[in-house]
PDB file of N, CA and C in Angstrom:
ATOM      1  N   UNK A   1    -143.338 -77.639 -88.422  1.00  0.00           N
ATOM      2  CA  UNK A   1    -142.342 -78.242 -89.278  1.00  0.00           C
ATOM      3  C   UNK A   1    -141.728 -77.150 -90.126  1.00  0.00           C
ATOM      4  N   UNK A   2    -140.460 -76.915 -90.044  1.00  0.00           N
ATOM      5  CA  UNK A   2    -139.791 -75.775 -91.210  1.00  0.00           C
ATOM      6  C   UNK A   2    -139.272 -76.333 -92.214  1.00  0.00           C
ATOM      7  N   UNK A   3    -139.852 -75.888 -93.487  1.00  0.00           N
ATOM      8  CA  UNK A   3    -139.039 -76.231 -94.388  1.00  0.00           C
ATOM      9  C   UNK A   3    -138.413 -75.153 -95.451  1.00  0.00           C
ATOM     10  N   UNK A   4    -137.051 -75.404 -95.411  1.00  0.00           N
ATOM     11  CA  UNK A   4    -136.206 -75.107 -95.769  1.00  0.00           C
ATOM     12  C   UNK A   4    -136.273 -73.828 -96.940  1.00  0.00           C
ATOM     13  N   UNK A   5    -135.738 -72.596 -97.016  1.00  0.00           N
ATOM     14  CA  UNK A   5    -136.155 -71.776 -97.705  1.00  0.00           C
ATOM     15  C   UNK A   5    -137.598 -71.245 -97.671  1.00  0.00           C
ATOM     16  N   UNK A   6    -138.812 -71.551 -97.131  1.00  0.00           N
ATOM     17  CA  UNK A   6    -139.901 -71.167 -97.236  1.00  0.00           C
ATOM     18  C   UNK A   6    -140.413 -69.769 -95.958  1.00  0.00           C
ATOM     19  N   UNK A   7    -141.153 -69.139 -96.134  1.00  0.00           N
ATOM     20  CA  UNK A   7    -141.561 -67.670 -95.504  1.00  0.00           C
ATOM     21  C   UNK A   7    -142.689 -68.404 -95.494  1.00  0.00           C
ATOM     22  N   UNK A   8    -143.935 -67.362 -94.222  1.00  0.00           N
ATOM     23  CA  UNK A   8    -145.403 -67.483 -94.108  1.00  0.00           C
ATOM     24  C   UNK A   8    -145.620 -65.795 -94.239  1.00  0.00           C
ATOM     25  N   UNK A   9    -146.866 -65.296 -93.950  1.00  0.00           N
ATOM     26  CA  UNK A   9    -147.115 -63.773 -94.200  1.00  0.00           C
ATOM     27  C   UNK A   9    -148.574 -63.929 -93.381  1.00  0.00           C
ATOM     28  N   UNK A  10    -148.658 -63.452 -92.553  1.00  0.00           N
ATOM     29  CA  UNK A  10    -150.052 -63.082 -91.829  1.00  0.00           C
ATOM     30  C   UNK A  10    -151.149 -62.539 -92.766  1.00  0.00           C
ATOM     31  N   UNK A  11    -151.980 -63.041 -93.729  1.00  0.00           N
ATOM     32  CA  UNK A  11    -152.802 -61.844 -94.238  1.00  0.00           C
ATOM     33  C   UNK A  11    -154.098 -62.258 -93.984  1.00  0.00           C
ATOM     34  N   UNK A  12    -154.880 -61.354 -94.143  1.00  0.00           N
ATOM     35  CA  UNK A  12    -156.604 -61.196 -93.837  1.00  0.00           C
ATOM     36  C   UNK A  12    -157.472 -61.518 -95.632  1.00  0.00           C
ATOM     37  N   UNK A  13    -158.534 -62.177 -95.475  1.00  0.00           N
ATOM     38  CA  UNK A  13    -159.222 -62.322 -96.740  1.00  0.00           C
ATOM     39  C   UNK A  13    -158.511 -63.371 -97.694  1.00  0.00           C
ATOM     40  N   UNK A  14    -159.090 -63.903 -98.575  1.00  0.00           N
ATOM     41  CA  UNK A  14    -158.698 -64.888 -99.484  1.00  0.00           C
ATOM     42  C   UNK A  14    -157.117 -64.381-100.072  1.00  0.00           C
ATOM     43  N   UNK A  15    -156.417 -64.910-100.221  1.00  0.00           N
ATOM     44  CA  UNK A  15    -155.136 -64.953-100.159  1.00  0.00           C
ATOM     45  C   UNK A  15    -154.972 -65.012-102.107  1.00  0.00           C
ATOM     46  N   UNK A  16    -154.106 -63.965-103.058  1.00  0.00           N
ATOM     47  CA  UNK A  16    -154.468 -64.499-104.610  1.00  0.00           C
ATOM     48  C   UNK A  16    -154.175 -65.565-105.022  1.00  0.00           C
ATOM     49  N   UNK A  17    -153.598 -65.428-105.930  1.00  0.00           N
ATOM     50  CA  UNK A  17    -153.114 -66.601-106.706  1.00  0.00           C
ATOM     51  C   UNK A  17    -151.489 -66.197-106.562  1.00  0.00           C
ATOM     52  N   UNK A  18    -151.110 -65.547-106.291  1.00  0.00           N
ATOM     53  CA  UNK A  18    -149.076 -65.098-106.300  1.00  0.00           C
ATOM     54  C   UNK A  18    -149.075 -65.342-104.822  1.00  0.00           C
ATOM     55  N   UNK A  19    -150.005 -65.681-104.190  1.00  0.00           N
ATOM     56  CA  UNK A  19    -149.455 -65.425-102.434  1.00  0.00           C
ATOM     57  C   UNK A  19    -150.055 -67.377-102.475  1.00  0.00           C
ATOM     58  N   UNK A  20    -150.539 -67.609-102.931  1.00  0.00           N
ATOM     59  CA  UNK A  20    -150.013 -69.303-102.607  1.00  0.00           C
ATOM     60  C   UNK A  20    -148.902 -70.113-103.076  1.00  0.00           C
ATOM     61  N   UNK A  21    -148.404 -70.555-102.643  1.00  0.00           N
ATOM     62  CA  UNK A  21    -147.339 -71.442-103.012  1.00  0.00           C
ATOM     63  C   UNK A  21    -147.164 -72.877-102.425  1.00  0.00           C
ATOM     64  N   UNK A  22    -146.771 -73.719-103.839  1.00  0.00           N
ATOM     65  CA  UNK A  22    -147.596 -75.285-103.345  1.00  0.00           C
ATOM     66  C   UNK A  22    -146.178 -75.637-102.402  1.00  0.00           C
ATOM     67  N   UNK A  23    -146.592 -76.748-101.907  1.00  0.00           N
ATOM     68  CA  UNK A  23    -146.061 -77.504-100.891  1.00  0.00           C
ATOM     69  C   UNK A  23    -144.788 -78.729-101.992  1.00  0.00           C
ATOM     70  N   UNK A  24    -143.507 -78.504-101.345  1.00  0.00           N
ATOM     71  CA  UNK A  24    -142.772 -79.442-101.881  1.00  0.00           C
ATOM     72  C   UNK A  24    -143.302 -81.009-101.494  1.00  0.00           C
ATOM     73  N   UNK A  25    -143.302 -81.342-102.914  1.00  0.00           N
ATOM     74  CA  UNK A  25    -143.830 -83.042-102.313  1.00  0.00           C
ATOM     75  C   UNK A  25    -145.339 -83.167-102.751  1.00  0.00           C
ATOM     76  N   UNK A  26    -145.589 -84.154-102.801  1.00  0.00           N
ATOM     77  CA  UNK A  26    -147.139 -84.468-103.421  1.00  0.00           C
ATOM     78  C   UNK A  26    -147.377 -85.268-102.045  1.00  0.00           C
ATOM     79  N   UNK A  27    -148.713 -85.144-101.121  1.00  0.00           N
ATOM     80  CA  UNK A  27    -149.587 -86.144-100.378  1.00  0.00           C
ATOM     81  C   UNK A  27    -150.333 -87.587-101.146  1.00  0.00           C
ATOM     82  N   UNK A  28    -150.788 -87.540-102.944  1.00  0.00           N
ATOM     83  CA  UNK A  28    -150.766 -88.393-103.295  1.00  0.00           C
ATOM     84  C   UNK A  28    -149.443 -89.071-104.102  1.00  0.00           C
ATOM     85  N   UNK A  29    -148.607 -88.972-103.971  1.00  0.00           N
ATOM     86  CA  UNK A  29    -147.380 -89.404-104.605  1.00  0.00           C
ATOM     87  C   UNK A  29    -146.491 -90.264-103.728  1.00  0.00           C
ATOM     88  N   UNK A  30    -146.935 -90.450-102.132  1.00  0.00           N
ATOM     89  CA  UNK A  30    -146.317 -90.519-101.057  1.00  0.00           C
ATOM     90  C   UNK A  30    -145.438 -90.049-100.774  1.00  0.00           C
ATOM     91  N   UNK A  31    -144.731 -88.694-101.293  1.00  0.00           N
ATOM     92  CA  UNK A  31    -143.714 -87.838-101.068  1.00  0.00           C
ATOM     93  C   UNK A  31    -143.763 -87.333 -99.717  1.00  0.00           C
ATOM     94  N   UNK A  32    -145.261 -86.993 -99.147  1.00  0.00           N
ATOM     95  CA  UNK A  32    -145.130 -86.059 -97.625  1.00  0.00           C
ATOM     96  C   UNK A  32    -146.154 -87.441 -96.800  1.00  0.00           C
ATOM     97  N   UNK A  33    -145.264 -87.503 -95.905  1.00  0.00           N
ATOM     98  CA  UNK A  33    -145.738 -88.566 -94.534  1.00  0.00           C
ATOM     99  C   UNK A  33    -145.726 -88.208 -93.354  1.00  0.00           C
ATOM    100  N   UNK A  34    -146.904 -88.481 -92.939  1.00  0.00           N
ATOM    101  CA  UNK A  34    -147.062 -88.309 -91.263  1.00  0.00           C
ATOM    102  C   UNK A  34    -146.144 -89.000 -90.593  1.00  0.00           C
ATOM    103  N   UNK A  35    -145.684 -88.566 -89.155  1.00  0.00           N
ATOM    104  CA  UNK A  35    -144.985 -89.361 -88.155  1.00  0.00           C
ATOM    105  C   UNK A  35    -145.981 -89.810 -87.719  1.00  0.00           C
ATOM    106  N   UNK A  36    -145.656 -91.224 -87.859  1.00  0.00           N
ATOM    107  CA  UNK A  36    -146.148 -92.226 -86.342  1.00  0.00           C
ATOM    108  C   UNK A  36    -145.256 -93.100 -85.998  1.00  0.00           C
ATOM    109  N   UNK A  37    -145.837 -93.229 -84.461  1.00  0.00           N
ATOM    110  CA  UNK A  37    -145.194 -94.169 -83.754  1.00  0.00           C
ATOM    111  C   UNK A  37    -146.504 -95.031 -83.235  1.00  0.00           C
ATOM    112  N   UNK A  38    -146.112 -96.522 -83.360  1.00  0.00           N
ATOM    113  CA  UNK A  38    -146.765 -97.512 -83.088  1.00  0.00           C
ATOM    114  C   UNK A  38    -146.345 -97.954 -81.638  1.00  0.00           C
ATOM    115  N   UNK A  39    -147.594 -98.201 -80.655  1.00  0.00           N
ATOM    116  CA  UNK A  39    -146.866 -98.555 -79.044  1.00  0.00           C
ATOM    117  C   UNK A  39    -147.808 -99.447 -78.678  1.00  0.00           C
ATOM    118  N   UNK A  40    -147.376-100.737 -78.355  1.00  0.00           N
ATOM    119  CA  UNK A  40    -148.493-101.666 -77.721  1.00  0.00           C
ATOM    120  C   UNK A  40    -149.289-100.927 -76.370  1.00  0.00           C
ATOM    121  N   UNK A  41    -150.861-101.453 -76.083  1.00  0.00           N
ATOM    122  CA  UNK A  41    -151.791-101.359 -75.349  1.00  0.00           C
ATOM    123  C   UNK A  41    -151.099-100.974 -74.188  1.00  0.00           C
ATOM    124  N   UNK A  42    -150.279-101.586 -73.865  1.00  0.00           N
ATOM    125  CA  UNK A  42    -149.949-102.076 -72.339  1.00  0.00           C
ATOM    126  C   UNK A  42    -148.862-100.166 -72.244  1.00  0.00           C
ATOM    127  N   UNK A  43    -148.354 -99.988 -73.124  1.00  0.00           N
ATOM    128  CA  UNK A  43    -147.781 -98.515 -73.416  1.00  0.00           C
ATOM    129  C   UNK A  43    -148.758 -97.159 -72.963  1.00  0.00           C
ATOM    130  N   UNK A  44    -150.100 -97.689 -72.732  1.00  0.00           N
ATOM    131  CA  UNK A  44    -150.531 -96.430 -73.210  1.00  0.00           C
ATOM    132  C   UNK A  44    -150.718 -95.222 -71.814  1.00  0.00           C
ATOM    133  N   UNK A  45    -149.859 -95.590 -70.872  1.00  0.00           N
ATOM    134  CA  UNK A  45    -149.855 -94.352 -69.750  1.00  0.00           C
ATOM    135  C   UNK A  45    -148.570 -93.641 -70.439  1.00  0.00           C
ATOM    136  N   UNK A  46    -147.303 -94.330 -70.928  1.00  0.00           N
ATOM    137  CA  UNK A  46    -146.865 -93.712 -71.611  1.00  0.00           C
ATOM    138  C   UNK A  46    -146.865 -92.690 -72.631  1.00  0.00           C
ATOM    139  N   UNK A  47    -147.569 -93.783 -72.995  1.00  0.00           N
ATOM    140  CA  UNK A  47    -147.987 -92.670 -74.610  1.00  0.00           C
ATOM    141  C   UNK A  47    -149.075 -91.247 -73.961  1.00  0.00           C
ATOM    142  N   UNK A  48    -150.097 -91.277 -73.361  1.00  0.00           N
ATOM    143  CA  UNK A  48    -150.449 -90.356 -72.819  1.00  0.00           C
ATOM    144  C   UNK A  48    -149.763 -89.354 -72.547  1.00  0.00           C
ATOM    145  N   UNK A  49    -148.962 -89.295 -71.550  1.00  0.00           N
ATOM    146  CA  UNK A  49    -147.671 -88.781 -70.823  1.00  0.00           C
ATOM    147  C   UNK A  49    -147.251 -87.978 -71.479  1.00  0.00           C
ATOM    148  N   UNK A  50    -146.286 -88.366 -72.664  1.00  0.00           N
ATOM    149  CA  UNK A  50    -145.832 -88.173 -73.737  1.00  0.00           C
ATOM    150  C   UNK A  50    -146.686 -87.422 -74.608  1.00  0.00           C
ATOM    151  N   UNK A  51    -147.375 -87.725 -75.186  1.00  0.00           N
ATOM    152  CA  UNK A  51    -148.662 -86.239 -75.632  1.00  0.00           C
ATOM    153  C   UNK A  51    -148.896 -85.476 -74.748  1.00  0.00           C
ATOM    154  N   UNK A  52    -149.314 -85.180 -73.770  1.00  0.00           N
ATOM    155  CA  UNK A  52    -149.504 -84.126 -72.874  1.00  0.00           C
ATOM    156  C   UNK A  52    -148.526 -83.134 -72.317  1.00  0.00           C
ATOM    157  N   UNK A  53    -147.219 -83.820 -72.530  1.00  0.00           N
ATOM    158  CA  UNK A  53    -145.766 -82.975 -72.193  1.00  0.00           C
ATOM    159  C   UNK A  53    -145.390 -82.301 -73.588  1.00  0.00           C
ATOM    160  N   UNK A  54    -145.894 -82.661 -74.795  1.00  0.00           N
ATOM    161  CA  UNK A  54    -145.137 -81.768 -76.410  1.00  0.00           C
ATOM    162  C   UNK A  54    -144.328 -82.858 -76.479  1.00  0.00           C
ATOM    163  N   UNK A  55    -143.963 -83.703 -75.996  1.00  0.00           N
ATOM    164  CA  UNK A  55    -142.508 -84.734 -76.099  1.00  0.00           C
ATOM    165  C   UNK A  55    -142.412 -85.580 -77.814  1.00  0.00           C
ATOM    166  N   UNK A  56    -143.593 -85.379 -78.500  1.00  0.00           N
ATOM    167  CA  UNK A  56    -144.100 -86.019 -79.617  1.00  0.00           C
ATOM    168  C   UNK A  56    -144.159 -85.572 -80.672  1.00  0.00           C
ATOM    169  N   UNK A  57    -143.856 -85.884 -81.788  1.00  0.00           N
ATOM    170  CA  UNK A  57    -144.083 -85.303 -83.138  1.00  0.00           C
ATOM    171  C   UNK A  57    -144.909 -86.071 -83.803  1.00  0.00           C
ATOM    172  N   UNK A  58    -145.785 -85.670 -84.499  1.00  0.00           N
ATOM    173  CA  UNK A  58    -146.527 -86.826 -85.156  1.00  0.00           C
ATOM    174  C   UNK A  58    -147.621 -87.554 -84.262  1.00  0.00           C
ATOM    175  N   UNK A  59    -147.815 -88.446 -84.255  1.00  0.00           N
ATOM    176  CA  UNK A  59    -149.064 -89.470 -83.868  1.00  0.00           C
ATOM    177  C   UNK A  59    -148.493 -90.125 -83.260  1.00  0.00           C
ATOM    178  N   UNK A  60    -148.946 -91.191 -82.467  1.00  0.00           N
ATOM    179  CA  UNK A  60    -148.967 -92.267 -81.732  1.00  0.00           C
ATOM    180  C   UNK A  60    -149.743 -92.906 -81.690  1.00  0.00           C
ATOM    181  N   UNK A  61    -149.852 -94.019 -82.018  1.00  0.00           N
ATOM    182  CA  UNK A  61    -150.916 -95.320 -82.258  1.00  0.00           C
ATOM    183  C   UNK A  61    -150.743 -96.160 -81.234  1.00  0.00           C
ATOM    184  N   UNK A  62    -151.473 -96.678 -80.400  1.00  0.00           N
ATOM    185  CA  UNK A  62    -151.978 -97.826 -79.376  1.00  0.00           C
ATOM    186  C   UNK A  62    -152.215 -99.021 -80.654  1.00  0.00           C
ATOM    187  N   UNK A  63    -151.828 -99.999 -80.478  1.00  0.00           N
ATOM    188  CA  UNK A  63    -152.141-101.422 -81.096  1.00  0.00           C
ATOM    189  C   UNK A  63    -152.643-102.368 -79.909  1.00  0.00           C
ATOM    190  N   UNK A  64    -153.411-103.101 -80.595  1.00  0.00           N
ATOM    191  CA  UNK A  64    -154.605-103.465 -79.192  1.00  0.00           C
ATOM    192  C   UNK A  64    -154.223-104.856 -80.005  1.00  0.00           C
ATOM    193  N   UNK A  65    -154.137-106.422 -79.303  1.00  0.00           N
ATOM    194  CA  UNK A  65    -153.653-107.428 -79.706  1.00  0.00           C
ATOM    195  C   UNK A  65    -154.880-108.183 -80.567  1.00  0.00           C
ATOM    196  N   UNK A  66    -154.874-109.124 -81.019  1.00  0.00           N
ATOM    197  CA  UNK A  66    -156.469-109.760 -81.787  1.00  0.00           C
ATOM    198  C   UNK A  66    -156.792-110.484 -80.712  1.00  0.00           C
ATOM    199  N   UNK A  67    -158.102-111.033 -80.520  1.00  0.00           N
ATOM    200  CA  UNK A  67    -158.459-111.814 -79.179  1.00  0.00           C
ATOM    201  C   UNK A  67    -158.181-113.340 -79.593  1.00  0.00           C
TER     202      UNK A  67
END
């Protein structure tokens, strides 16, 4: 995922305190969200398929019906 204005740097050993830099967005704030995609049971040679080719970003969820 690129975001916008940001660099990475290859380095070795604990990294200081000037070489981290936080992430735009809070994970508890619901600012940063995973992709998913939701695909009924009957989907799932698809959905396979589809993960195994890169064709996917994010997740894919199988939903299985209630009995």
């Amino acid at each position: 995922m690129a975001v916008p204005g940001a660099t990475a740097a290859l380095t070795r050993g604990t990294p200081s305190a000037q070489d981290r830099v936080p992430l735009p967005g809070s994970p508890a704030a619901g600012e940063l969200r995973g992709r998913t995609e939701d695909l009924p049971l009957e989907r799932a040679a698809e959905a396979h398929r589809r993960i195994e080719s890169g064709a996917t970003t994010g997740k894919l969820v199988l939903e299985i019906a209630a009995p």
